[in-house]
Protein backbone atom coordinates (compact mmCIF):
# COMPACT_ATOMS: atom_id res chain seq x y z
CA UNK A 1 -4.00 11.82 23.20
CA UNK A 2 -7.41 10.58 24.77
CA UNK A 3 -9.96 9.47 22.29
CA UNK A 4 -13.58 11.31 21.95
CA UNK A 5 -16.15 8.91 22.30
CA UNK A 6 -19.15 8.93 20.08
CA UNK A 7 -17.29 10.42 17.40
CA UNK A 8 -16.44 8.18 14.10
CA UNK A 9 -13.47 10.15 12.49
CA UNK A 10 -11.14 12.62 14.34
CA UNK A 11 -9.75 14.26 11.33
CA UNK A 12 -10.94 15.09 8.01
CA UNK A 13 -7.79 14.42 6.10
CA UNK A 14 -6.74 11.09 7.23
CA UNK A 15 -7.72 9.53 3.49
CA UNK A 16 -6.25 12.14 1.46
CA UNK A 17 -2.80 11.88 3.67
CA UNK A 18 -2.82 7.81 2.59
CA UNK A 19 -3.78 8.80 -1.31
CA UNK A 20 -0.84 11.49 -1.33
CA UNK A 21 1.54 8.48 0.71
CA UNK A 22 0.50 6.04 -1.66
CA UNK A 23 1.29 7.93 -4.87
CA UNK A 24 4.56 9.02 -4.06
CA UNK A 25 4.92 5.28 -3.23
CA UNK A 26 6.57 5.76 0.36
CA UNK A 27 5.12 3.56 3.33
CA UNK A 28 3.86 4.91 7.03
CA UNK A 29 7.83 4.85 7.96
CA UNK A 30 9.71 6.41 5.73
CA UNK A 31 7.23 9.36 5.35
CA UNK A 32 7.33 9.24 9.31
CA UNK A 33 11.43 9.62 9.15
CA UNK A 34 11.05 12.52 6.50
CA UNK A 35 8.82 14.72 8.52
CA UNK A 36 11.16 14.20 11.27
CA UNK A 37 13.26 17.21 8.88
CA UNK A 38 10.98 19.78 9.55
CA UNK A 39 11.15 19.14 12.99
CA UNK A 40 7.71 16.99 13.17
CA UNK A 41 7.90 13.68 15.03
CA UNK A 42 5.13 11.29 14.40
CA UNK A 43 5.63 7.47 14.66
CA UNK A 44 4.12 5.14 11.97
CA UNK A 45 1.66 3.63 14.42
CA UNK A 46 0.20 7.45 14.96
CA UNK A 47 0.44 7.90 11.08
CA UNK A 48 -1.94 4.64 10.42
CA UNK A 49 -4.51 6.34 13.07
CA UNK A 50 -4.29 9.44 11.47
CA UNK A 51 -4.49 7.93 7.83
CA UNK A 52 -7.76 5.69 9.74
CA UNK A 53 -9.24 9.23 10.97
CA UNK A 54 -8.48 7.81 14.71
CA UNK A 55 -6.00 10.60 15.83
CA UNK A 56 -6.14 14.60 15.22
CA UNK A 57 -4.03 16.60 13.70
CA UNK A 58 -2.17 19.86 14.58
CA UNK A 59 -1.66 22.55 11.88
CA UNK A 60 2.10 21.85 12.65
CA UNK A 61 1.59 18.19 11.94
CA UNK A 62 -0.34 18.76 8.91
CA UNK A 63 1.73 21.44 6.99
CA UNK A 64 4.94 19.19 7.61
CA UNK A 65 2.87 16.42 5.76
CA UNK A 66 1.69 18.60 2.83
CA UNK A 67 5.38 20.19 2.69
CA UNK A 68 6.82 16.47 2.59
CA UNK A 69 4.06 14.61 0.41
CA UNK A 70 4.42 17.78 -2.08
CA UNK A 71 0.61 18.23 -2.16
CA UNK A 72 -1.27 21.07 -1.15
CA UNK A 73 -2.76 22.09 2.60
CA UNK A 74 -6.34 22.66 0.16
CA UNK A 75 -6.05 18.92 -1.67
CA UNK A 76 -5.21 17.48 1.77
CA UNK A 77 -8.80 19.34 3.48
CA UNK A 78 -10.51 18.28 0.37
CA UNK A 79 -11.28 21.54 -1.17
CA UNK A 80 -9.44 20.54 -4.88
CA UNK A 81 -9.37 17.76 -6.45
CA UNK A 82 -5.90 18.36 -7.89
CA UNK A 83 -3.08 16.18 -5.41
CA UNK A 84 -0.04 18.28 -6.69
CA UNK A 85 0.88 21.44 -5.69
């Protein structure tokens, strides 16, 4: 994917993705394998840029992450505060 230049972050829900990650204590590759279920492939290098707010995300991509983190699609775009579903 090319990178827009000029722009700090890509995505909006890079830091919530890592909180969510984080708290259900998995690392970059194993929540990179699970979304590989749903059929979403994203490696763990595209996960960190994502989690940095360097890389967008589709609404494919980001549904497969709120399905496996178990959080919700609102927590992840920052519109609750509550992380659990």
């Amino acid at each position: 994917m090319k990178k827009i230049k000029g722009i700090g972050q890509i995505n909006i829900t890079g830091d919530r993705i890592k909180e969510a990650r984080l708290r259900a204590n998995i690392s970059q590759k194993t929540l990179s394998e699970r979304l590989e279920l749903y059929p979403v492939y994203i490696c763990r290098g595209s996960l960190s840029r994502i989690e940095n707010g360097q890389r967008a995300v589709s609404d494919i991509e980001i549904d497969a992450i709120s399905k496996t983190l178990n959080v919700s699609l609102d927590y992840l775009f920052g519109r609750v505060d509550k992380i659990n579903r």
